[in-house]
Structure formats: C-alpha cells, structure tokens
Protein backbone atom coordinates (compact mmCIF):
# COMPACT_ATOMS: atom_id res chain seq x y z
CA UNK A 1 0.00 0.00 0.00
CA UNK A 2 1.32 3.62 -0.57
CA UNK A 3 0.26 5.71 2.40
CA UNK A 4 0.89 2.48 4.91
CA UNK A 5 4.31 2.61 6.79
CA UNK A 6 6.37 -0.20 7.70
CA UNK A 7 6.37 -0.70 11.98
CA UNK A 8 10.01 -0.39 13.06
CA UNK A 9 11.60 0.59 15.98
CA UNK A 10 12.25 3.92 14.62
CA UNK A 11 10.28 6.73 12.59
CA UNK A 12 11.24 6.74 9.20
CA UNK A 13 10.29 10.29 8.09
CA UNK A 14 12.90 13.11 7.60
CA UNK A 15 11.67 15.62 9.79
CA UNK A 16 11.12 13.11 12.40
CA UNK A 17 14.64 11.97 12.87
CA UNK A 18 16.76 13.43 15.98
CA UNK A 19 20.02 14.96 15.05
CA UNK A 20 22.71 12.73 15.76
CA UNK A 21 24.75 13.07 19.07
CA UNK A 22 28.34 15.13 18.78
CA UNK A 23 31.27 13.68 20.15
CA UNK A 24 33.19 15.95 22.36
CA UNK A 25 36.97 15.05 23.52
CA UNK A 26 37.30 14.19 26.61
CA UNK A 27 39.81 16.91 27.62
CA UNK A 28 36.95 19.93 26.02
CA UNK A 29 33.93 18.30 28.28
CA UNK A 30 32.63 20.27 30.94
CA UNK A 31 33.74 18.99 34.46
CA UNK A 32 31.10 17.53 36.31
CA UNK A 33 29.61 19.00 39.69
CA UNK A 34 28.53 22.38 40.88
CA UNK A 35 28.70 25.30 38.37
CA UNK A 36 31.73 27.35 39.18
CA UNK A 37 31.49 31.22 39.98
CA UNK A 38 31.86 33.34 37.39
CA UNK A 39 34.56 35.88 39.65
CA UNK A 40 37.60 36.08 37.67
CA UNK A 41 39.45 35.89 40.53
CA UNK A 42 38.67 32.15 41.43
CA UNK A 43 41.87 30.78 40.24
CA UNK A 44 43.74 33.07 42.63
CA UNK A 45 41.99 32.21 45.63
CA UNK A 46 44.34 29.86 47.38
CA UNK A 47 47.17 32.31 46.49
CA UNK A 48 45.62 35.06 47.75
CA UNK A 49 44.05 33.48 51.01
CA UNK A 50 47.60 32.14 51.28
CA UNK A 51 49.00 35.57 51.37
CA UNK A 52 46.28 36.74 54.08
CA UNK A 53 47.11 34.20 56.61
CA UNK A 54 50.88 35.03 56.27
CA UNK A 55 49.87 38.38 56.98
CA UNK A 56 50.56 40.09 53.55
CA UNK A 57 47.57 42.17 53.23
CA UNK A 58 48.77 44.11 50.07
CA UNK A 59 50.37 43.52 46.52
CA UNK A 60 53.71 44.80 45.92
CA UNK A 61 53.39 47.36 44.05
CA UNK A 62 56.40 47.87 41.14
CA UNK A 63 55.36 51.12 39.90
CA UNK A 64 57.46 54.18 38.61
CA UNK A 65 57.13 55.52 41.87
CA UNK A 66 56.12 52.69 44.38
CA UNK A 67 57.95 52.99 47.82
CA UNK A 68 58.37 56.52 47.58
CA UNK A 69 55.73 58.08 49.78
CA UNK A 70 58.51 59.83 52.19
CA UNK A 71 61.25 59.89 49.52
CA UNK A 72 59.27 62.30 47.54
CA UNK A 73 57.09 63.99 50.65
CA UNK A 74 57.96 68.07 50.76
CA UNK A 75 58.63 69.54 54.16
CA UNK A 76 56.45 72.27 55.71
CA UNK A 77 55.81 75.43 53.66
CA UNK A 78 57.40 73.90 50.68
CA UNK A 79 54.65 72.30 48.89
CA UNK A 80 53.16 73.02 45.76
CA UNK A 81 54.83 74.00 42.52
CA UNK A 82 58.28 75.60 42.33
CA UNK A 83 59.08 79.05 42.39
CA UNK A 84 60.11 81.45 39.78
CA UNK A 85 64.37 80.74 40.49
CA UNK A 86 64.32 77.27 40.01
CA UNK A 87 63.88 77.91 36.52
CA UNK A 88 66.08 81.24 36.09
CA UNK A 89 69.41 78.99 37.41
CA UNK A 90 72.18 79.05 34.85
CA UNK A 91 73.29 75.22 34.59
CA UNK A 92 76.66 74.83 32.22
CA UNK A 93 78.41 71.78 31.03
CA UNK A 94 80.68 70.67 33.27
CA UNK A 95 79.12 71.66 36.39
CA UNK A 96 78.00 69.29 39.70
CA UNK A 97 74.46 68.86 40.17
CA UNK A 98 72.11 67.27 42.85
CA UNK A 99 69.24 65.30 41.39
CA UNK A 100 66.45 66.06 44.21
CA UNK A 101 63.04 64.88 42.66
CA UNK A 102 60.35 67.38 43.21
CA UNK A 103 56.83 65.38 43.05
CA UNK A 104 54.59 68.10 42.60
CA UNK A 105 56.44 67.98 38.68
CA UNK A 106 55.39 65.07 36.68
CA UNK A 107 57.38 65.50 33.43
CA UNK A 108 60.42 64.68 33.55
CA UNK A 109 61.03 63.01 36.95
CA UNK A 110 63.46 60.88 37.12
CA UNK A 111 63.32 57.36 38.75
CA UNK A 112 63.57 57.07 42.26
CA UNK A 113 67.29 55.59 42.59
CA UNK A 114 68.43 58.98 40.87
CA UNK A 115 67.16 60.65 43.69
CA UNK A 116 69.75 61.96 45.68
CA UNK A 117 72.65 61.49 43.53
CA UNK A 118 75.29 63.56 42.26
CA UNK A 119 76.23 63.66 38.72
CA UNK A 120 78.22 65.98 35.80
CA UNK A 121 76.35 68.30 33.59
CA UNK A 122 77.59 67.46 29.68
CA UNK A 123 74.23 68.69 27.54
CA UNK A 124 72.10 71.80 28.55
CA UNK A 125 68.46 71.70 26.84
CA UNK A 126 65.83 74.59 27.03
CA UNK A 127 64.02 72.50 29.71
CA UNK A 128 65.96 69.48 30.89
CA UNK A 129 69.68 68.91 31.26
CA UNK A 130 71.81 65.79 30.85
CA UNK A 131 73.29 64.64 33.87
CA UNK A 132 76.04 61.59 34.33
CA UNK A 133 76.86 59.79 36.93
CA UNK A 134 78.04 56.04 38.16
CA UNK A 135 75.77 53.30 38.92
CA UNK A 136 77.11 50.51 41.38
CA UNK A 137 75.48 46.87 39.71
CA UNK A 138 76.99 43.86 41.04
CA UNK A 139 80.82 44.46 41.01
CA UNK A 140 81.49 47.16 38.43
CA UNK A 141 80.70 50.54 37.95
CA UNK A 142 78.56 51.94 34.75
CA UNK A 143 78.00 55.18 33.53
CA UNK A 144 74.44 56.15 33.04
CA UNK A 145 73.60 59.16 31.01
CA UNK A 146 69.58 60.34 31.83
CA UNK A 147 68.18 63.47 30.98
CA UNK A 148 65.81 65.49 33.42
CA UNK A 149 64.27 68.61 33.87
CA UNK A 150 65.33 71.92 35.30
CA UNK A 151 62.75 71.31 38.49
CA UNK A 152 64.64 68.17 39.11
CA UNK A 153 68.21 69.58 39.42
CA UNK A 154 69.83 71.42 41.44
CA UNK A 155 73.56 72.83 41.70
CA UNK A 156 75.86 70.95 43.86
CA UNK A 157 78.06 72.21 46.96
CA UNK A 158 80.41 69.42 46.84
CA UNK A 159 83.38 71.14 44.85
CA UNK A 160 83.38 74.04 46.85
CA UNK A 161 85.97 73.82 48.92
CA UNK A 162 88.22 72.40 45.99
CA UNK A 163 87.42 75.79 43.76
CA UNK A 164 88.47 78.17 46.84
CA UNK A 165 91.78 76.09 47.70
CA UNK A 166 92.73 76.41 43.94
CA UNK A 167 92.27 79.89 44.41
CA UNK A 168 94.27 80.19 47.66
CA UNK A 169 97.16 78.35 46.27
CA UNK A 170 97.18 80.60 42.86
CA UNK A 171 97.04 83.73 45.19
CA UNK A 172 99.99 81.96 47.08
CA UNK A 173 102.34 80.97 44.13
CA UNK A 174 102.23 84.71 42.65
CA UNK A 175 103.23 85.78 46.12
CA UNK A 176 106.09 83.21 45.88
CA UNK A 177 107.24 84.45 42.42
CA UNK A 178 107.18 88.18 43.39
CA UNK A 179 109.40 87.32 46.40
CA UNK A 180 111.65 85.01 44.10
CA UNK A 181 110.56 81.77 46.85
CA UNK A 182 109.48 78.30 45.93
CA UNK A 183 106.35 77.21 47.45
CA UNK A 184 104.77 73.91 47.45
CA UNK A 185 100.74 73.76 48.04
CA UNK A 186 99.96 69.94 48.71
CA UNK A 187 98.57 69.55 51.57
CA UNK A 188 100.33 67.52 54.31
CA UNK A 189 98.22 65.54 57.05
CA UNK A 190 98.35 66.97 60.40
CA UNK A 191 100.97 65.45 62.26
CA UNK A 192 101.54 64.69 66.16
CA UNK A 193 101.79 67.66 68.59
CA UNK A 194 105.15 68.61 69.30
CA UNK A 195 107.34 68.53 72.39
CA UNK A 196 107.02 70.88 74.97
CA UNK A 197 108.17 71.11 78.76
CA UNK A 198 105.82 71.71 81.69
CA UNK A 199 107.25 72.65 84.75
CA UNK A 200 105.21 72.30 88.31
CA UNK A 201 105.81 72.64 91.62
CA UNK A 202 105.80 69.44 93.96
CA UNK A 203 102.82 71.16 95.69
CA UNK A 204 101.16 71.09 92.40
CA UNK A 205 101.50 67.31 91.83
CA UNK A 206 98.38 65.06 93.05
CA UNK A 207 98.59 61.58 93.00
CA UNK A 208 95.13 59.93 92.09
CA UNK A 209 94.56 56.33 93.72
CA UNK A 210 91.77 54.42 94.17
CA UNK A 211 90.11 54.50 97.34
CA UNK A 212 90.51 51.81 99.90
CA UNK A 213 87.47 48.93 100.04
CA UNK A 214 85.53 48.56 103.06
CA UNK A 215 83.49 45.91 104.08
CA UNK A 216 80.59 47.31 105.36
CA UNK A 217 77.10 46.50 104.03
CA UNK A 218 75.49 49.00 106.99
C-alpha cells in the first residue's frame, strides 16, 4: 500500500529523525559537579588566602614611583609647585648637580634611585639637562647618562671647597714668584703635637689612687 508505513523501531520520516549526538573530547567536556562562579578571581583564591594568613595584606606594588611616599614627601611650607628661580638657574656643562626629585612635577622626573645622587652636567636643553653619573650593579661601575628637567636639578656644593683652595694656592704661588721663593701647596696631614716642657711645683703634683674597700654593708 502507498500511504501504509512499515512498523520499526524507529520513525522513518525526515523531519522526524533526531540529530545525531556530537562527540566531544574528553579533555573539552565540561567537568562535572557544581557550576563554578563566574569571579575572575577564582583561580587566585588559594594564592591570595595564602598571602592573608601570612599576613601580607597588600600587593607589591612595582610602579614608577612605588615605595616613595617619604622619599618624595615636601617639608612644611614647601609644597606646591616651584618658584620662579628654580627655573632662572644658569646650569653649564661641566658643572656638579644634585638630582632632588620634586613630586609636585610630573614631566620629567626621574626614577627614584636617581634621587639623591650627584652627577656631571655634559648637555644643557631649554628644559631638561643631561646629567652623568656612576651606577654601582653587582661588582662594576657603569656610567648612566639620563636626561631630566630643570625642576629636578639642582647645583651641587660638593666642589666648593676644591674651587676656593685652587684659588688660595694661585694667590699663594704669585706671592712666591714676586718674592723670588718656591712654594709647594699639597697639603700635608696633620701630624703629632710637638714637644714641649711643663714645669710644676711638687705642691702642684696630686697623685690619684683608688680608694681603699671597706666591708661594710650597713
């Protein structure tokens, strides 16, 4: 018969038919057991509660300017921008120079290991200057050449005294020439004191001796 189907265990129209299953890898499956929170934080957990019971309550921060809250902190009255002769200071090349990081200036701040350091002037820009120094890594010494602003810098008093004992000893060796002398200007350490006398009476002498031990615990 035409419109009589044949009894089987399954329905043999088209649009009856179930798609058929796809396999999935083992590996790709979804685990089994309670859905899992969405926080992205979940795979962190043990590391984090880990750091809570050892007491570490915050990250270590390795930011430009992490650790620096009293490195960079201005004393009283001298917050707030920088006046009007930081920036009319006449820097040269060759001159010593103080990096002190000012934090109310953003541009141009240098990191915090410069701060403090004492370096040569060898370029001179319209607002920063290039500053050398030595950086101790390990067991040698490097140059590092950084350039920072004006606010950054400031001039150093460390070859003071060098500059007026040149002068001195100039002003000294023309004296010497006029009065046909030779002079010399190193300097010599500052030897013992020297031998003198010292007369006393015998009424003046006083012996010092300890004083005699009693017993007494009254």
């Amino acid at each position: 018969m035409a419109g009589r189907r044949i009894p089987t265990g399954r329905c043999q129209d088209q649009d009856c038919r179930e798609p058929p299953a796809l396999k999935v890898h083992p590996h790709l499956a979804p685990a089994s057991g309670p859905e899992r929170p969405s926080n992205h934080l979940s795979h962190k957990q043990p590391f984090i509660t880990s750091l809570v019971t050892m007491g570490a309550t915050r990250i270590i921060s390795k930011g430009y300017r992490h650790g620096t809250r009293d490195k960079y902190s201005k004393k009283y009255r001298t917050k707030g921008l920088p006046g009007l002769s930081r920036y009319l200071t006449t820097f040269k090349r060759g001159d010593y120079v103080d990096i002190v990081a000012d934090s109310s200036v953003q541009k141009g701040l240098p990191y915090s290991f410069y701060h403090g350091r004492t370096g040569i002037v060898f370029n001179v820009n319209r607002n920063a200057l290039g500053v050398e120094m030595t950086k101790i890594i390990g067991n040698r010494q490097l140059r590092k050449r950084i350039h920072v602003r004006i606010e950054h810098v400031r001039k150093s008093r460390c070859a003071e005294s060098f500059l007026r004992r040149v002068k001195e000893n100039d002003q000294k060796k023309r004296d010497a020439r006029l009065q046909g002398k030779s002079i010399v200007c190193k300097r010599v350490p500052q030897g013992p004191k020297e031998m003198k006398i010292v007369k006393a009476k015998p009424e003046d002498v006083e012996v010092l001796a300890p004083l005699p031990f009693v017993e007494n615990y009254f």
